[in-house]
C-alpha atoms as a PDB file:
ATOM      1  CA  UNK A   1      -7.431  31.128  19.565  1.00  0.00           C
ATOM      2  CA  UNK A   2     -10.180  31.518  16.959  1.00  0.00           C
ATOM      3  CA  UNK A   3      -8.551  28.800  14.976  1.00  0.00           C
ATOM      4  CA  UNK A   4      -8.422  26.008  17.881  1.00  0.00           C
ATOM      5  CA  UNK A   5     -12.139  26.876  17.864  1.00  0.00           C
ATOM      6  CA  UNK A   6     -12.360  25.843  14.390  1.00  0.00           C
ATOM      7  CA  UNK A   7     -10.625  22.260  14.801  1.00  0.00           C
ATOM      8  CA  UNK A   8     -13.343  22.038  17.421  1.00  0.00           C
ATOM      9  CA  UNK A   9     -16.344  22.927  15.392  1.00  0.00           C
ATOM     10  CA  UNK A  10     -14.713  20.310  12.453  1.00  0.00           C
ATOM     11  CA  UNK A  11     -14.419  17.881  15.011  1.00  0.00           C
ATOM     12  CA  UNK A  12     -18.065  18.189  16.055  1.00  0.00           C
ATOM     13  CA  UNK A  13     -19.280  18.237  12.403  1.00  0.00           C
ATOM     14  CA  UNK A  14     -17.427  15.521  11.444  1.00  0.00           C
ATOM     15  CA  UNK A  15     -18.829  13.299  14.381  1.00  0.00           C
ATOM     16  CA  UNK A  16     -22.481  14.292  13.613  1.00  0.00           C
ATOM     17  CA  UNK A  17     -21.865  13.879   9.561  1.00  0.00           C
ATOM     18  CA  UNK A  18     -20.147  10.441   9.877  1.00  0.00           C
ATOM     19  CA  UNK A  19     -22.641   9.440  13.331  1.00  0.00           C
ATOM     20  CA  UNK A  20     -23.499   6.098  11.563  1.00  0.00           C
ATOM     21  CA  UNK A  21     -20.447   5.117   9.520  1.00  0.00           C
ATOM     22  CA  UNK A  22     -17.833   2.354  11.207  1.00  0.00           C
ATOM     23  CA  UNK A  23     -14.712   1.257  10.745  1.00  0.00           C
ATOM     24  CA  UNK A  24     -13.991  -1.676   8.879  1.00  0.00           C
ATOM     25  CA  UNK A  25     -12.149  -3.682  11.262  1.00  0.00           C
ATOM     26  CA  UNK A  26     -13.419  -6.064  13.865  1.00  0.00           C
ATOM     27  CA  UNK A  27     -14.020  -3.596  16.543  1.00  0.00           C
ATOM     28  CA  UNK A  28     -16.509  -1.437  14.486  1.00  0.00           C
ATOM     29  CA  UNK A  29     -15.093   1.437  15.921  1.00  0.00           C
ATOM     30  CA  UNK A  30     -16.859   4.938  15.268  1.00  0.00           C
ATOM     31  CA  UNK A  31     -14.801   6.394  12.259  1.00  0.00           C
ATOM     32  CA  UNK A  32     -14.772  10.191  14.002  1.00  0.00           C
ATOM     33  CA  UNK A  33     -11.683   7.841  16.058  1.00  0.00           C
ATOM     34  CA  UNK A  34      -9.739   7.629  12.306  1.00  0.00           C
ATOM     35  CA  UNK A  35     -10.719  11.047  11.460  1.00  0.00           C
ATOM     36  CA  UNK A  36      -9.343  12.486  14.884  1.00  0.00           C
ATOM     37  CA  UNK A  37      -6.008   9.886  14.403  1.00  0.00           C
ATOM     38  CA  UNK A  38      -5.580  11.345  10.757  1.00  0.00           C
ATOM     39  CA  UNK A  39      -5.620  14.864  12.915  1.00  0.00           C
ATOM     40  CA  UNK A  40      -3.507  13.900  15.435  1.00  0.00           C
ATOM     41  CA  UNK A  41      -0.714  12.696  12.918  1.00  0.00           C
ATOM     42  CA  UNK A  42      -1.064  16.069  11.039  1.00  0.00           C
ATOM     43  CA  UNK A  43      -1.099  17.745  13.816  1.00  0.00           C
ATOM     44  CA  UNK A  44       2.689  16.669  15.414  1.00  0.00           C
ATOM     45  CA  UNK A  45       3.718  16.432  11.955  1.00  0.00           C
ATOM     46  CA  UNK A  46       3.596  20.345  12.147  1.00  0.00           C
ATOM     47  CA  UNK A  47       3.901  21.157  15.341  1.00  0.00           C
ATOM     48  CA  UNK A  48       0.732  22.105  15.524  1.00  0.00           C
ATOM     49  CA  UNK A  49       1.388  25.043  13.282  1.00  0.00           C
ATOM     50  CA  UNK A  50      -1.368  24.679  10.630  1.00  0.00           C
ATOM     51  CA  UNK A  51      -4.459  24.391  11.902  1.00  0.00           C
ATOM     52  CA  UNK A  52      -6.309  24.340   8.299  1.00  0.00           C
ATOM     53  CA  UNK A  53      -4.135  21.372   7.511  1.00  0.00           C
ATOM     54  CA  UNK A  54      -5.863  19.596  11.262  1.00  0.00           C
ATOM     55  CA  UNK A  55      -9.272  21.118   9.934  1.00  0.00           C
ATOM     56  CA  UNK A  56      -8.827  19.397   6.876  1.00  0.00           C
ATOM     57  CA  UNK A  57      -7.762  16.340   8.142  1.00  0.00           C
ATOM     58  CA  UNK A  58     -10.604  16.580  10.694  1.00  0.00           C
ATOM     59  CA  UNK A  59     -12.940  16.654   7.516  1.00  0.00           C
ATOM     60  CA  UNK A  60     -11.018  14.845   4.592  1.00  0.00           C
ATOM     61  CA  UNK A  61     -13.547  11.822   3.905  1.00  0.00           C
ATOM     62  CA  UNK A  62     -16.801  14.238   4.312  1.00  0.00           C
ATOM     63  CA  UNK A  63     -17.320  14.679   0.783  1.00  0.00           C
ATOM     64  CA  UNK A  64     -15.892  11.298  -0.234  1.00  0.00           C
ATOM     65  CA  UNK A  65     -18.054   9.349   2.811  1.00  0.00           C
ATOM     66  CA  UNK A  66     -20.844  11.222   3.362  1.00  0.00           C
ATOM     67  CA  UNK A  67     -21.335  13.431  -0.054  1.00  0.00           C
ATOM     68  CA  UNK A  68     -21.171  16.559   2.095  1.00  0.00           C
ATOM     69  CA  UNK A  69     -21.213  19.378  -0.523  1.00  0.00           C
ATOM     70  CA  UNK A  70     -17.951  21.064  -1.038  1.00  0.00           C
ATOM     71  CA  UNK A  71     -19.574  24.530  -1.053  1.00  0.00           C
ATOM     72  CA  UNK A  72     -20.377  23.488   2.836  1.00  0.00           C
ATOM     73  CA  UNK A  73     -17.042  23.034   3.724  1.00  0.00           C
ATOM     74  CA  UNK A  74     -15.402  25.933   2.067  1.00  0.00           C
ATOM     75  CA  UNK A  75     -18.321  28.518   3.864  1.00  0.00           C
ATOM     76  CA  UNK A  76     -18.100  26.831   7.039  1.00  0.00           C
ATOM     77  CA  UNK A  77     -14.137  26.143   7.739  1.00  0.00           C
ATOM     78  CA  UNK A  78     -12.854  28.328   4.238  1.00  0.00           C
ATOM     79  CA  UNK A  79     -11.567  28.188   0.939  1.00  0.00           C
ATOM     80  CA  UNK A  80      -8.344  26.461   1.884  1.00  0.00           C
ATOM     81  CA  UNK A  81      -9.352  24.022   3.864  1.00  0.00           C
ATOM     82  CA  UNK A  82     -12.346  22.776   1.423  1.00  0.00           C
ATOM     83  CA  UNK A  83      -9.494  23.039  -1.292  1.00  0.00           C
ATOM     84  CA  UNK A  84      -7.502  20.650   0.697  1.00  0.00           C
ATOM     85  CA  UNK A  85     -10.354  18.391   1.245  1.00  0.00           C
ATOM     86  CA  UNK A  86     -11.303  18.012  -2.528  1.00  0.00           C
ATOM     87  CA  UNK A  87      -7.270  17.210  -3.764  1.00  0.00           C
ATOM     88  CA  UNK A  88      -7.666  14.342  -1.060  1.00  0.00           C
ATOM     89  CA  UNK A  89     -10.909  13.160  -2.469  1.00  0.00           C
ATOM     90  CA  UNK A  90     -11.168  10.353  -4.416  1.00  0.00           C
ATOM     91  CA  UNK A  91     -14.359  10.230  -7.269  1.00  0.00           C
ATOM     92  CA  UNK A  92     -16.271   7.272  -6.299  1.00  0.00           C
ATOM     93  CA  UNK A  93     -17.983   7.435  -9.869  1.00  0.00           C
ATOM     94  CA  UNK A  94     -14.464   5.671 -10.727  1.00  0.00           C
ATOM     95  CA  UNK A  95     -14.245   2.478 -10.504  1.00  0.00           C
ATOM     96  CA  UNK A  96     -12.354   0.941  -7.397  1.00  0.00           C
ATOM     97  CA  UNK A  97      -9.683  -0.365  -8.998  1.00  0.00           C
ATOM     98  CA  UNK A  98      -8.814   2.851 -11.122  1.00  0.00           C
ATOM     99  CA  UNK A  99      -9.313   5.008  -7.819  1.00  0.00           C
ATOM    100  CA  UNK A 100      -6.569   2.723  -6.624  1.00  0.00           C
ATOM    101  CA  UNK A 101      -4.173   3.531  -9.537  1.00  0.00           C
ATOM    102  CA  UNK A 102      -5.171   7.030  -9.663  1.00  0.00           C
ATOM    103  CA  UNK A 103      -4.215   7.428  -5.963  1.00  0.00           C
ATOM    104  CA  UNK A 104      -0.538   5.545  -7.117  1.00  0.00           C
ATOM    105  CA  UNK A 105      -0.544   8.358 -10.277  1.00  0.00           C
ATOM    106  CA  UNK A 106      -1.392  10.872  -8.971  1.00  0.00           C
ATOM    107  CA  UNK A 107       0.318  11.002  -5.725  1.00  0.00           C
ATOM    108  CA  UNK A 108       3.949  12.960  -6.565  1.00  0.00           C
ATOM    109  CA  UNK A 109       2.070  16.052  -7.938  1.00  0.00           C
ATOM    110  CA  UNK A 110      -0.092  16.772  -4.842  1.00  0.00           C
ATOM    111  CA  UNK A 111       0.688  19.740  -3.116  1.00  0.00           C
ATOM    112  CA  UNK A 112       2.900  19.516   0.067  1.00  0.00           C
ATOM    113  CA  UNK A 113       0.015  19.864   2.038  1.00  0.00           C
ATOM    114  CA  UNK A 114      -2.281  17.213   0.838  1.00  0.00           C
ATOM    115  CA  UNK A 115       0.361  14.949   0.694  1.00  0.00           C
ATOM    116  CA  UNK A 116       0.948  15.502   4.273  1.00  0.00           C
ATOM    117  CA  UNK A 117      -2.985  14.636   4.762  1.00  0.00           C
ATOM    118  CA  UNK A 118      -2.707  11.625   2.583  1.00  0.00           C
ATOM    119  CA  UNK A 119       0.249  10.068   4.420  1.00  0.00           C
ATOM    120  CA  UNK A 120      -1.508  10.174   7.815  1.00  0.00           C
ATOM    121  CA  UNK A 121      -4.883   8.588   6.174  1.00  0.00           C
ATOM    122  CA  UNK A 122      -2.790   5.713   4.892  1.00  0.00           C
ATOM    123  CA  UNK A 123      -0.918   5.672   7.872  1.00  0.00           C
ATOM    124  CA  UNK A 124      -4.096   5.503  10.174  1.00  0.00           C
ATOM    125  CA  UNK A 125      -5.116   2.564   7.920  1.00  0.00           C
ATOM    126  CA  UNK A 126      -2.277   0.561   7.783  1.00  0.00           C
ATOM    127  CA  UNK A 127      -2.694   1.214  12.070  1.00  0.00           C
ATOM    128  CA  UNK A 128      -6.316  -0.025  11.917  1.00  0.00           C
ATOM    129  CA  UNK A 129      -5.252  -3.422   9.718  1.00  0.00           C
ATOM    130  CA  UNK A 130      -2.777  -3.947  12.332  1.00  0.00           C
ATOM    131  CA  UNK A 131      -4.948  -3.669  15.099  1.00  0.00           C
ATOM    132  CA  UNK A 132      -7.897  -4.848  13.553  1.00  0.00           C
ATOM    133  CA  UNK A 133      -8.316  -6.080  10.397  1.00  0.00           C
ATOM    134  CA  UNK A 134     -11.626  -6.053   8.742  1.00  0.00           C
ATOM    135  CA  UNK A 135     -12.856  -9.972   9.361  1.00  0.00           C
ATOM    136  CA  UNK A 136     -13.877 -10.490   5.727  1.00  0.00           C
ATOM    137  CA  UNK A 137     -10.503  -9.334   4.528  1.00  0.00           C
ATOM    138  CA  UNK A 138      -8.592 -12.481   3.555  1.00  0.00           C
ATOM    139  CA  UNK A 139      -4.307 -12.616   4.272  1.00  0.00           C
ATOM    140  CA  UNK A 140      -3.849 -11.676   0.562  1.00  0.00           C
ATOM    141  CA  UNK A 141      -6.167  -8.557   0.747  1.00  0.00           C
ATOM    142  CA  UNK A 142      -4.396  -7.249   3.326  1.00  0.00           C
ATOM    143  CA  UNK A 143      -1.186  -8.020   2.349  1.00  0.00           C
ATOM    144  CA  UNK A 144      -1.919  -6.220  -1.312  1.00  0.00           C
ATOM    145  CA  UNK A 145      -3.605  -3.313   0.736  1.00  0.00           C
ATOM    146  CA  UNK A 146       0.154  -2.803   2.466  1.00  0.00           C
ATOM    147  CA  UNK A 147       1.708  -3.333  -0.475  1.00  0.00           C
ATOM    148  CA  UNK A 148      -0.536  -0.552  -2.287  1.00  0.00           C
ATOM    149  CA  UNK A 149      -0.535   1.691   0.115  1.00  0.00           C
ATOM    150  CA  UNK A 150       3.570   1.779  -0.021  1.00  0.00           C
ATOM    151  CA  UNK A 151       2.864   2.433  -3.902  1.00  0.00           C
ATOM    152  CA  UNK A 152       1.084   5.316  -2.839  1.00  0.00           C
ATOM    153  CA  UNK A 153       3.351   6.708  -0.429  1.00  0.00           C
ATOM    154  CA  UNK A 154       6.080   7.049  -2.989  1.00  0.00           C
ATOM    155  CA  UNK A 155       4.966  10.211  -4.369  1.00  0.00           C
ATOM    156  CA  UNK A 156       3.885  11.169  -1.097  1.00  0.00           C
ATOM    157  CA  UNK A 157       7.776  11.389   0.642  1.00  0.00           C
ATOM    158  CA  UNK A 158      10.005  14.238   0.972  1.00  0.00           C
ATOM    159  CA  UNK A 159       7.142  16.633   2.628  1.00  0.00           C
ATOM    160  CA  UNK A 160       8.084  15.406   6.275  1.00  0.00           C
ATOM    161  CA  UNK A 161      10.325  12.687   7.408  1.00  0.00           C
ATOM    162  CA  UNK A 162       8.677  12.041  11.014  1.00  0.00           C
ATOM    163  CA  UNK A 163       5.211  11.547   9.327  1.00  0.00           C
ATOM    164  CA  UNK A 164       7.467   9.080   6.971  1.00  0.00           C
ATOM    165  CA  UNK A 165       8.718   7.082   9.981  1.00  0.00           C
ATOM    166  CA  UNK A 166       5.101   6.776  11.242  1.00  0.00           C
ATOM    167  CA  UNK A 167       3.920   5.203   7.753  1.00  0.00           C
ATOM    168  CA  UNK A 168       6.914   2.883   7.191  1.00  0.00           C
ATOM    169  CA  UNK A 169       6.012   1.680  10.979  1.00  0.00           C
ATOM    170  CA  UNK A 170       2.328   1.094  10.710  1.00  0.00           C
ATOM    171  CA  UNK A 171       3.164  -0.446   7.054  1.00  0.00           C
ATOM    172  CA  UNK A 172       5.714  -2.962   8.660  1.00  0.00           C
ATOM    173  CA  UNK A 173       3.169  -3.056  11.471  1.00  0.00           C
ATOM    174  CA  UNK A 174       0.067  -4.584   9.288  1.00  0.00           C
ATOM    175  CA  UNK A 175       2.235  -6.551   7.346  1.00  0.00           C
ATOM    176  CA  UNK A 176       4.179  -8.621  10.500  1.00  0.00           C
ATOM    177  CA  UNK A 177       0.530  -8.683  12.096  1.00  0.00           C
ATOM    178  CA  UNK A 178      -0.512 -10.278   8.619  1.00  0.00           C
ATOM    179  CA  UNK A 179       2.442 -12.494   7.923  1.00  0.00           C
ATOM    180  CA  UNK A 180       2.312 -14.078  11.588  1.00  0.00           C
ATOM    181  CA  UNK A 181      -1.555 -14.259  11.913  1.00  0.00           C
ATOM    182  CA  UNK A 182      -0.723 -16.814   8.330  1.00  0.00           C
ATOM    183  CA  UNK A 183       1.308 -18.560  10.094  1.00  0.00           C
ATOM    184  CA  UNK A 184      -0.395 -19.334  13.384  1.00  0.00           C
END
């Protein structure tokens, strides 16, 4: 029970830490709705059977987002699951573009874990193009965002093939909601 208490208390941190930050689509919804999606994907993915995994999902953009120190995490929700949240973390003192081909790298030698939390972040993206795309993206941004994002999942496959279905269905998703919004 004491770790279903824990998801909670990473929920509610999350919510206050990212209170002002939106998501980049045209329905500015509140990002603790990605954060919670990026939970819930984990979450069936393992039955429910890891709750640091869902902890760390709850969490994974706090340092990245919101520069929430690392040493927070780890005392507040443990060693693991701050662990988790750093191998996820992308170094924003990197440019964009080599964060980008970092995240292609670097992708295969994550642990299982990670890669887990990665695939339902990109996956929860890919949903959010679909649904709504950020306004100021243009057809080819989003289309190279799919595209990337498949890149990425490469080196994230083999850790759990109904978390694989989800991603190759949001990717197909964005990119028919792309490819027909050209066309109209």
């Amino acid at each position: 029970m004491k770790d279903w208490i824990k998801v909670l208390r990473a929920a509610d941190a999350a919510a206050r830490w990212h209170v002002h930050q939106r998501r980049k689509g045209a329905g500015q919804e509140p990002y603790i709705n990605h954060l919670l999606e990026v939970a819930m994907l984990v979450a069936e993915a393992c039955d429910g059977g890891d709750p640091e995994l869902i902890v760390a999902a709850i969490l994974h953009d706090a340092i990245e987002d919101q520069e929430v120190p690392r040493r927070l995490i780890a005392d507040e929700f443990g060693e693991n699951v701050a662990a988790l949240v750093e191998e996820v973390t992308d170094d924003k003192s990197v440019p964009k573009m080599d964060r980008k081909r970092l995240q292609v790298e670097k992708s295969a030698s994550k642990s299982a874990r990670a890669k887990m939390l990665k695939l339902a972040d990109k996956t929860s993206n890919l949903r959010s193009i679909a649904a709504s795309p950020p306004p100021d993206w243009s057809v080819r941004r989003r289309l190279e965002y799919v595209a990337w994002a498949r890149d990425v999942a490469v080196g994230l496959r083999g850790v759990n093939p109904w978390l694989e279905g989800q991603f190759d269905r949001a990717a197909q998703d964005a990119y028919d909601a792309t490819t027909v919004q050209q066309v109209r």
